[in-house]
C-alpha atoms as a PDB file:
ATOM      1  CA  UNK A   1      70.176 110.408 130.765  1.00  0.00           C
ATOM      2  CA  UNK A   2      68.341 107.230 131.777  1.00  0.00           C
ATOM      3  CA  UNK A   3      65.484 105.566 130.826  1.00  0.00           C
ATOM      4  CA  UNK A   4      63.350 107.355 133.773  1.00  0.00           C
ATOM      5  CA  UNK A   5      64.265 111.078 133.072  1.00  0.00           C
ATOM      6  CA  UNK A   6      64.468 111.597 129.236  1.00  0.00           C
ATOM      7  CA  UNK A   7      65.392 115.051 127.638  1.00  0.00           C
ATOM      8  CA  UNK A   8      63.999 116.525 124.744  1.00  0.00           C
ATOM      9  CA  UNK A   9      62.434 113.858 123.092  1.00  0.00           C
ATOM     10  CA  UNK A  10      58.909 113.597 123.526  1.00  0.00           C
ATOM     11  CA  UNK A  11      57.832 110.829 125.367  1.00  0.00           C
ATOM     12  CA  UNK A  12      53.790 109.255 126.664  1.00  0.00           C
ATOM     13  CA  UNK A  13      53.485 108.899 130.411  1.00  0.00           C
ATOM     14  CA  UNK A  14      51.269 106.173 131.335  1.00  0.00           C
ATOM     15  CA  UNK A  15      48.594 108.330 132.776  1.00  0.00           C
ATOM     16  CA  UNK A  16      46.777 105.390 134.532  1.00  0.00           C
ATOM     17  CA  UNK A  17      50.275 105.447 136.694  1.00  0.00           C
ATOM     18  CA  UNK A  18      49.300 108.913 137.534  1.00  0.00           C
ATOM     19  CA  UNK A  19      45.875 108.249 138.492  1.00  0.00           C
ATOM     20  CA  UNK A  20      47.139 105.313 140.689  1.00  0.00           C
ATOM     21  CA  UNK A  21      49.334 108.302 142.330  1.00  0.00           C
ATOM     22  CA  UNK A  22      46.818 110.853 142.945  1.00  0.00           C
ATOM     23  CA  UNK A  23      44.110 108.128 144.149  1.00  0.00           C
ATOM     24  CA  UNK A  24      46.476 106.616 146.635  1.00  0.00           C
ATOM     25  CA  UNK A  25      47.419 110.562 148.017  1.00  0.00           C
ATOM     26  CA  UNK A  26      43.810 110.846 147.943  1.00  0.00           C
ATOM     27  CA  UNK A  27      43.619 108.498 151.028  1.00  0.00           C
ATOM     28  CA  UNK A  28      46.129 109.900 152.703  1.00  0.00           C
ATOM     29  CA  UNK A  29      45.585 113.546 152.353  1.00  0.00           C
ATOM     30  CA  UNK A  30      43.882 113.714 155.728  1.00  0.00           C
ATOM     31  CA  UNK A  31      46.965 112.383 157.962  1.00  0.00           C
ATOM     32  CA  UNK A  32      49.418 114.624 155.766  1.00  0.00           C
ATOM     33  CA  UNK A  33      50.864 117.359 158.339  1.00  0.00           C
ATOM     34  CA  UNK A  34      48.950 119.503 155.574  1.00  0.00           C
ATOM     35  CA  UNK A  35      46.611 118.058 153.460  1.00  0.00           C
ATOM     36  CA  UNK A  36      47.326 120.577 150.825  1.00  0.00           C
ATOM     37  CA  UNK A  37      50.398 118.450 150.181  1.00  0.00           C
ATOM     38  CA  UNK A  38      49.060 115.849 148.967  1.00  0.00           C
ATOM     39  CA  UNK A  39      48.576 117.859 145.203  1.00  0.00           C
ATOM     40  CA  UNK A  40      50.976 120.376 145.902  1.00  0.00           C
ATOM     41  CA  UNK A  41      53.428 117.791 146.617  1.00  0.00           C
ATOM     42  CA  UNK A  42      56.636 118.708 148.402  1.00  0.00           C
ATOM     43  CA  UNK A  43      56.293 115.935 150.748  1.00  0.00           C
ATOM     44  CA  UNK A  44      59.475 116.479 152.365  1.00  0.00           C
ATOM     45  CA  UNK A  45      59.013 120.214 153.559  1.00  0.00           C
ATOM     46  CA  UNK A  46      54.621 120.196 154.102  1.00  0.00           C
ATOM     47  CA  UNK A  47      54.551 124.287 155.511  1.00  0.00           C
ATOM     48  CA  UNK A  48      55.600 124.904 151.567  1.00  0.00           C
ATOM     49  CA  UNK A  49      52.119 123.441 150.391  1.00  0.00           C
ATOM     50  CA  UNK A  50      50.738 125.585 153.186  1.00  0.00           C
ATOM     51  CA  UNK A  51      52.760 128.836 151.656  1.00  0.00           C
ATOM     52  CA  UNK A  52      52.095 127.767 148.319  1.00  0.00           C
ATOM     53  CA  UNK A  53      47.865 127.806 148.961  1.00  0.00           C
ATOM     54  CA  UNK A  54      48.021 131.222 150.867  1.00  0.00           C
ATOM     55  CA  UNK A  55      49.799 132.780 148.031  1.00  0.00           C
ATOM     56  CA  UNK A  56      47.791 131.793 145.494  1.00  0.00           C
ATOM     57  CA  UNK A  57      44.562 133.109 147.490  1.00  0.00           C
ATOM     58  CA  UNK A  58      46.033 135.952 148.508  1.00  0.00           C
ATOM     59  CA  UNK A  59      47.712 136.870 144.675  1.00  0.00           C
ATOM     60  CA  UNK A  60      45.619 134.831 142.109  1.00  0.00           C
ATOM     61  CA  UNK A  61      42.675 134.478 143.271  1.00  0.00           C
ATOM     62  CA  UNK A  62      42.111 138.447 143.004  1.00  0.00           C
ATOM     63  CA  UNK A  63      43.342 138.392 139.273  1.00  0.00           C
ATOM     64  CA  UNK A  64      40.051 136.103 138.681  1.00  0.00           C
ATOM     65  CA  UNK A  65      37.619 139.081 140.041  1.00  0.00           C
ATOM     66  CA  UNK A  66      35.139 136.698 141.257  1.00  0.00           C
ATOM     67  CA  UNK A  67      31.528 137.754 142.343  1.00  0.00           C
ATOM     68  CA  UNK A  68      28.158 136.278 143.406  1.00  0.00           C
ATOM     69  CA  UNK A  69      27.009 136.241 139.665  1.00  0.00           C
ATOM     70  CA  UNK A  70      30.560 133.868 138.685  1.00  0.00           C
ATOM     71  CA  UNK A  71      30.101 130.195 136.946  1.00  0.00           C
ATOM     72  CA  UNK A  72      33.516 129.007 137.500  1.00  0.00           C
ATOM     73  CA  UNK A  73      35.078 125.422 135.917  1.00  0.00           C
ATOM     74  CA  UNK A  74      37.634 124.285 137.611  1.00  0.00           C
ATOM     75  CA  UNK A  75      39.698 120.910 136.034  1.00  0.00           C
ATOM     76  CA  UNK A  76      41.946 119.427 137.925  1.00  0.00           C
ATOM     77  CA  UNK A  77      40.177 120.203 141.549  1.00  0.00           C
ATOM     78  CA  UNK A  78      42.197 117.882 143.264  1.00  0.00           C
ATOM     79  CA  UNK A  79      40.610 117.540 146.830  1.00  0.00           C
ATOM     80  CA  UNK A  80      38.909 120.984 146.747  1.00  0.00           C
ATOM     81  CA  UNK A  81      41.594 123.408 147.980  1.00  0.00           C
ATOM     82  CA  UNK A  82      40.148 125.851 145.274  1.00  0.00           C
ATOM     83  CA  UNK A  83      37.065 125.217 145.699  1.00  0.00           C
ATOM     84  CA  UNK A  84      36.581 125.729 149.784  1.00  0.00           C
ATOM     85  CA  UNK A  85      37.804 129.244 148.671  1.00  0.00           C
ATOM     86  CA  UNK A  86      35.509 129.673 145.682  1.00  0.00           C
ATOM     87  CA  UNK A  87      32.389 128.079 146.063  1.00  0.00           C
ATOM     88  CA  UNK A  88      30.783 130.753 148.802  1.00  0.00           C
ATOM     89  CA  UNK A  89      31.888 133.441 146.498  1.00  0.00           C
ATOM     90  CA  UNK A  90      30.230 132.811 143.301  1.00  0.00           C
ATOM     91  CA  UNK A  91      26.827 131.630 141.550  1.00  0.00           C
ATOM     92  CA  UNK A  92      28.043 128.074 140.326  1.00  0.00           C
ATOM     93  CA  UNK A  93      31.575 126.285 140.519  1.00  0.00           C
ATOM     94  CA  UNK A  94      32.048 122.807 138.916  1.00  0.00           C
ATOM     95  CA  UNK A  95      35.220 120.894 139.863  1.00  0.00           C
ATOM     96  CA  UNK A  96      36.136 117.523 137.492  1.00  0.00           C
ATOM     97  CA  UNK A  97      39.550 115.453 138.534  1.00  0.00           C
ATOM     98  CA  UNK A  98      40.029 112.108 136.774  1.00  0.00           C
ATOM     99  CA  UNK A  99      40.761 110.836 140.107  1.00  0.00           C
ATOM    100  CA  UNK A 100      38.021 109.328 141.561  1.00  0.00           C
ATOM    101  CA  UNK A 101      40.060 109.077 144.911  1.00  0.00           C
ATOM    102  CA  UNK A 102      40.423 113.009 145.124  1.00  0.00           C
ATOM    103  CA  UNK A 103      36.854 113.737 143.870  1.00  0.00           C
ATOM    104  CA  UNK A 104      35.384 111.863 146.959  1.00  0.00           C
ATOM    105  CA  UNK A 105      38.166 113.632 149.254  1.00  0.00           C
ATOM    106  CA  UNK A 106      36.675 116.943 147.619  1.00  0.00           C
ATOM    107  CA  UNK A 107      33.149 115.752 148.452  1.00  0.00           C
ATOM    108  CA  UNK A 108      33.536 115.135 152.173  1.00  0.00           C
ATOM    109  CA  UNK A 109      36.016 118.384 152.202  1.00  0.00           C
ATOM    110  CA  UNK A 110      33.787 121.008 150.971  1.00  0.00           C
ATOM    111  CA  UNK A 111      30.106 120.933 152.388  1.00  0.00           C
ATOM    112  CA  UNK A 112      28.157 124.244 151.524  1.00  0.00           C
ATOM    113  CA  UNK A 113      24.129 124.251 152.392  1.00  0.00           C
ATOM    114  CA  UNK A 114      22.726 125.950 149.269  1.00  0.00           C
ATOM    115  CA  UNK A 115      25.631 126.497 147.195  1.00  0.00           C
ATOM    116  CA  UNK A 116      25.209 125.517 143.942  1.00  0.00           C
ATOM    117  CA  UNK A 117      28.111 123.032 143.456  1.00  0.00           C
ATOM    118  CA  UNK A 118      29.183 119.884 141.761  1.00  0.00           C
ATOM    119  CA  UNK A 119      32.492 117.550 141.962  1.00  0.00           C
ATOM    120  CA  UNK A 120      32.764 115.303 138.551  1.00  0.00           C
ATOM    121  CA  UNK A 121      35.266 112.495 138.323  1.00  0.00           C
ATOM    122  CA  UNK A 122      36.185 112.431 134.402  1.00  0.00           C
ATOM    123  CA  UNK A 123      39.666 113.649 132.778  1.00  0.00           C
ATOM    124  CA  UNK A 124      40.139 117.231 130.817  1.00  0.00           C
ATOM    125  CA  UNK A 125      39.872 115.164 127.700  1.00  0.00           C
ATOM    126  CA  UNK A 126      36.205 114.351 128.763  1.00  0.00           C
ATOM    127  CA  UNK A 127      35.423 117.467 130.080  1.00  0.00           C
ATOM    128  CA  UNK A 128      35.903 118.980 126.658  1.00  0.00           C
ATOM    129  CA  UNK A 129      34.348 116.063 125.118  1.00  0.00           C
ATOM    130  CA  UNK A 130      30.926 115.593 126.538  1.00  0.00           C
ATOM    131  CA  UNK A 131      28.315 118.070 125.980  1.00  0.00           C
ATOM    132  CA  UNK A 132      26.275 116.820 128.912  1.00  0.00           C
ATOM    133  CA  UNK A 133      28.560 116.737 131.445  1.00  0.00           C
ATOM    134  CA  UNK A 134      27.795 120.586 132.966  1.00  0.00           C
ATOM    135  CA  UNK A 135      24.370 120.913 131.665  1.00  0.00           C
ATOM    136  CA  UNK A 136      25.371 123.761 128.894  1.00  0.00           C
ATOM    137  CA  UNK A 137      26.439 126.330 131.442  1.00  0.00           C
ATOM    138  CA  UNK A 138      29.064 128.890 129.983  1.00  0.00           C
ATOM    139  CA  UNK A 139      31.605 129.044 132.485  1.00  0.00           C
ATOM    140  CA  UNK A 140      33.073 132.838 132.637  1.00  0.00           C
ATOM    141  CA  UNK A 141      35.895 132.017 135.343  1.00  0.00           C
ATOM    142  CA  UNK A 142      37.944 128.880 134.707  1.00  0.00           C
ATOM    143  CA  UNK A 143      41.414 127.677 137.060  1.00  0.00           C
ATOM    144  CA  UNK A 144      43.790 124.663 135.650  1.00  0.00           C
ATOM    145  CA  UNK A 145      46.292 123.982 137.575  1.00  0.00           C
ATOM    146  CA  UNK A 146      48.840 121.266 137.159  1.00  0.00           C
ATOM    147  CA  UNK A 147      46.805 119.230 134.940  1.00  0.00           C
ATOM    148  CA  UNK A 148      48.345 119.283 131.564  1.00  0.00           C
ATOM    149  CA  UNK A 149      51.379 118.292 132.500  1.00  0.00           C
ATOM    150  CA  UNK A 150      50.142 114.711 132.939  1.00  0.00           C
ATOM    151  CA  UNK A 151      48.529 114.704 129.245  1.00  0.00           C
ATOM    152  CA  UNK A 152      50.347 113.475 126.105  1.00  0.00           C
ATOM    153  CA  UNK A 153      50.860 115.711 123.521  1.00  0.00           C
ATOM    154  CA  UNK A 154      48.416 113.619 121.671  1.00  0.00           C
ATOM    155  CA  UNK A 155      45.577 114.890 123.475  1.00  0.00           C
ATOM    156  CA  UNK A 156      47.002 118.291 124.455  1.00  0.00           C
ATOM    157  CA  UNK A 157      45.116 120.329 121.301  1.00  0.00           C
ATOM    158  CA  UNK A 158      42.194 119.021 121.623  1.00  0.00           C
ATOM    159  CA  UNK A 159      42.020 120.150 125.201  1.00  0.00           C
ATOM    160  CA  UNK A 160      42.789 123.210 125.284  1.00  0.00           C
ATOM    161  CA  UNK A 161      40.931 124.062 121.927  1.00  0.00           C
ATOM    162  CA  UNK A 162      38.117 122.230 123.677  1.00  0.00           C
ATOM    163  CA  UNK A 163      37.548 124.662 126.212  1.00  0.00           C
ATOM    164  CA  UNK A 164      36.614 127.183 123.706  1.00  0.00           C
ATOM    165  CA  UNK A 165      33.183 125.507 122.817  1.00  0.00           C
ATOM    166  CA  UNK A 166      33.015 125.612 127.596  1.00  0.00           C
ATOM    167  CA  UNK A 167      33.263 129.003 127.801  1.00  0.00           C
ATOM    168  CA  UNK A 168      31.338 132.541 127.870  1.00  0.00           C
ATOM    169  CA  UNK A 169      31.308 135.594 125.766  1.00  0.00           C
ATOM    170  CA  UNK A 170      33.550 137.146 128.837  1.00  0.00           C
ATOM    171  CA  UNK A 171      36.115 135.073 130.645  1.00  0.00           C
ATOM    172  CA  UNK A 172      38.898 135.013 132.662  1.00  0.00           C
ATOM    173  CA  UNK A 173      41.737 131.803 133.516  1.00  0.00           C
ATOM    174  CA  UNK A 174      44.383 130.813 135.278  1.00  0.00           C
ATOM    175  CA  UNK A 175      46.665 128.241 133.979  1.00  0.00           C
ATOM    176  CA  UNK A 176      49.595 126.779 135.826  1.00  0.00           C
ATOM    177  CA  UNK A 177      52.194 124.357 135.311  1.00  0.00           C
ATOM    178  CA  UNK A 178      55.324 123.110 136.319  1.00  0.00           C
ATOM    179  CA  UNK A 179      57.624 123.687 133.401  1.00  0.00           C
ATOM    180  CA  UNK A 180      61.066 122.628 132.093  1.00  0.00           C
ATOM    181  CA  UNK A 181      63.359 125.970 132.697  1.00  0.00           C
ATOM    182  CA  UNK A 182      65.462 124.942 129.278  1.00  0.00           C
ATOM    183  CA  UNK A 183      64.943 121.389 128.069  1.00  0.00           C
ATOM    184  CA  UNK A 184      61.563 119.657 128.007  1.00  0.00           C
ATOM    185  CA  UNK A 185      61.825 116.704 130.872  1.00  0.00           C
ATOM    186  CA  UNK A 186      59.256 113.388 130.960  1.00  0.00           C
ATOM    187  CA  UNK A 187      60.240 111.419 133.823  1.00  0.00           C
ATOM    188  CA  UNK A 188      58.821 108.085 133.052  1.00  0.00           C
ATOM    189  CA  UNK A 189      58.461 105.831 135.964  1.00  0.00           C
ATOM    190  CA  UNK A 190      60.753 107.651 137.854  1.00  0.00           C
ATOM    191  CA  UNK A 191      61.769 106.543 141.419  1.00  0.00           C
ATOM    192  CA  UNK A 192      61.148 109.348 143.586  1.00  0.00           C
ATOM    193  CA  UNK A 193      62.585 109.263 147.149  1.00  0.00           C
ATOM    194  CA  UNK A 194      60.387 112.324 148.458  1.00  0.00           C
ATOM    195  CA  UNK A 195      57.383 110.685 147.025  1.00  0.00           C
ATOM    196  CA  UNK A 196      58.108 107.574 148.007  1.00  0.00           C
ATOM    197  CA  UNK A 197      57.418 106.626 145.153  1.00  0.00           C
ATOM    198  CA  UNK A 198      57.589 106.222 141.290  1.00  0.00           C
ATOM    199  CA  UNK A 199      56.489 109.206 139.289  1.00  0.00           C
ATOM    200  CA  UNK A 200      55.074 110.369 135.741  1.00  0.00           C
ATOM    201  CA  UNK A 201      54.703 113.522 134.337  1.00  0.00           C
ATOM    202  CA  UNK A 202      55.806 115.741 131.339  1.00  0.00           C
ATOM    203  CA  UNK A 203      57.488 118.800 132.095  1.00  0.00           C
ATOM    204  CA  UNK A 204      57.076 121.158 128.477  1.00  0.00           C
ATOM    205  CA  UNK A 205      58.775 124.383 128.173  1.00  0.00           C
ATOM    206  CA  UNK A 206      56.550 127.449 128.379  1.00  0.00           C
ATOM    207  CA  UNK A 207      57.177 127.809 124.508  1.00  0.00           C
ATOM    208  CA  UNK A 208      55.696 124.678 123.822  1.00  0.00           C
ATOM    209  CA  UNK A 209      52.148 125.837 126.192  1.00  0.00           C
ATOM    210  CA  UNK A 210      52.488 128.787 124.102  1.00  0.00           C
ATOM    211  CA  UNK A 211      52.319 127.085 121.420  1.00  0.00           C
ATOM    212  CA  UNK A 212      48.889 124.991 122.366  1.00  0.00           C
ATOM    213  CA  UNK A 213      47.938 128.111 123.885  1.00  0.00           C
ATOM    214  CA  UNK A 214      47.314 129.692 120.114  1.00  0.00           C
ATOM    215  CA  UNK A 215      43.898 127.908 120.290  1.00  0.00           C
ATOM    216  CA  UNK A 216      42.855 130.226 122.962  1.00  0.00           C
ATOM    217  CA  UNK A 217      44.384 133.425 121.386  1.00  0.00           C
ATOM    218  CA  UNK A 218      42.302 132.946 117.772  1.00  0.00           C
ATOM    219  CA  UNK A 219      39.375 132.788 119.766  1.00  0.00           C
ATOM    220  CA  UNK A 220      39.505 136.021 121.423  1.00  0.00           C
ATOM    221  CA  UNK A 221      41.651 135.789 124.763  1.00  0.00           C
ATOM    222  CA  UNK A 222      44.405 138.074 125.629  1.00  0.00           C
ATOM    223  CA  UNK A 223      47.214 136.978 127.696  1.00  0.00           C
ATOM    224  CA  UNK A 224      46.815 139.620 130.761  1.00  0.00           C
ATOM    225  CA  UNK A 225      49.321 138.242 132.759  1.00  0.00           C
ATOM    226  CA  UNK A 226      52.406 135.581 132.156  1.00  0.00           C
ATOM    227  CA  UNK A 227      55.587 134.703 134.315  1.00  0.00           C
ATOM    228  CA  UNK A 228      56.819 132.517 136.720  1.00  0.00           C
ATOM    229  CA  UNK A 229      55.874 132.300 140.110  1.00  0.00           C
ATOM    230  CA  UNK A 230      57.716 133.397 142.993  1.00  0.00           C
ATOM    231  CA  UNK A 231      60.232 131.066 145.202  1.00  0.00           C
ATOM    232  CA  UNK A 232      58.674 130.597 148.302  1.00  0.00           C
ATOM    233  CA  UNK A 233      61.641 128.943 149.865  1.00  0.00           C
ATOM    234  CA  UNK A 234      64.834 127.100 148.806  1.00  0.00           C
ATOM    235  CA  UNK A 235      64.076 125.178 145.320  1.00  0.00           C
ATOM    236  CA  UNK A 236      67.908 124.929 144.272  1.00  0.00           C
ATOM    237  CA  UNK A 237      67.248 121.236 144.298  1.00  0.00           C
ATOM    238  CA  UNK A 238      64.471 121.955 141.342  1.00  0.00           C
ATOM    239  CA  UNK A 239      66.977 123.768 138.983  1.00  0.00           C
ATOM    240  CA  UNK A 240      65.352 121.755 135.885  1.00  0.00           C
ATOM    241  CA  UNK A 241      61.953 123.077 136.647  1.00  0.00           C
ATOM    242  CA  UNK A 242      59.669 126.382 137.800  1.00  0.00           C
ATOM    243  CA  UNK A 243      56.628 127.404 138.369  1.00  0.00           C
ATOM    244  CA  UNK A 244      54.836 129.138 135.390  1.00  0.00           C
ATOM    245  CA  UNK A 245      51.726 130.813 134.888  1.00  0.00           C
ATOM    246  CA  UNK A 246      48.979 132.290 132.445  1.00  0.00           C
ATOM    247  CA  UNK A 247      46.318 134.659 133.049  1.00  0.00           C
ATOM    248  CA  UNK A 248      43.813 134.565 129.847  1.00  0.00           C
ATOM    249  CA  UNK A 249      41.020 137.355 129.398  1.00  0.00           C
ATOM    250  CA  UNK A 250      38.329 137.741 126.813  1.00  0.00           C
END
């Protein structure tokens, strides 16, 4: 173990490093060879972000059962690749990243004459936070992907419990993270030669989500769907980690 990749224990990330990382990706999304990389990552092979966003359209996105009368949330919306997808499909979508580099990215990405649509820069923690920040609408359709694994555990209750006080009578999400396949992993300032980079994030094992997840399940959701996602291409070089998903329904 070094001080950069620490097992077990649980560990803050300095989440203004991770801001600085996503704002800086932000600018550079449009020369990427796909721009999806830039927060799907995978720098070193781009066609996987590529494989990675058709997949989830074609196999997710149905499990949401969008329609013209949806409100859909979406935290984390990076630089729109949900949204380009949802927002012509539903009634309202609201997209909040804490990175103000990838909300303008989303802005200039996603341009749809009477749609009614709205990118926010503030953090999940503020989004659960701020009464006034989506004008009271009930969102029935939420997506969070990749997000939580960049908050402390210190805040990680109060956002997922937080979405509860967000959310309609009848709902549907889709949570996704990348998750530690045995131990729980923080790499702290971690050099990253793919990223080019250093890197923070917390990678918890899905019985520690499940855990948070509670929150969700004493208010009324059913877990509908839960497993890993499929390996698009050669990952042996991510042993540690995997791709894990939630589908909630209430």
């Amino acid at each position: 173990m070094s001080d950069h990749r620490v097992y077990s224990e649980k560990l803050d990330i300095n989440t203004q490093n991770t801001m600085n990382f996503y704002n800086d990706r932000a600018k550079r999304a449009e020369s990427m060879d796909c721009p999806y990389t830039a927060v799907l990552l995978g720098d070193q092979n781009p066609k996987h972000a590529e494989q990675w966003n058709i997949f989830e359209k074609e196999h997710i996105l149905p499990e949401l059962a969008l329609d013209e009368n949806s409100r859909v949330l979406e935290i984390g919306c990076g630089m729109g690749r949900w949204a380009e997808t949802v927002i012509p499909m539903v009634k309202c979508y609201r997209g909040v990243d804490f990175s103000s580099g990838m909300i303008e990215t989303a802005k200039s990405r996603c341009v749809f004459e009477g749609r009614d649509y709205e990118f926010i820069n503030a953090s999940f923690q503020q989004a659960v936070t701020d009464p006034g920040l989506f004008g009271g609408i009930k969102f029935d359709r939420v997506i969070i992907g990749g997000v939580c694994m960049y908050i402390n555990d210190c805040d990680m209750n109060m956002c997922i419990s937080g979405l509860n006080g967000l959310l309609a009578e009848k709902c549907r999400m889709f949570l996704t993270e990348t998750v530690a396949v045995e131990t729980r992993l923080t790499l702290n300032e971690c050099p990253s030669e793919a990223l080019k980079t250093t890197y923070d994030v917390i990678y918890r094992t899905p019985s520690e989500y499940n855990e948070y997840y509670k929150a969700l399940l004493n208010n009324g959701f059913r877990i509908k769907k839960q497993d890993y996602l499929p390996h698009l291409n050669n990952e042996a070089a991510f042993s540690e980690t995997d791709r894990w998903y939630t589908i909630f329904e209430r």
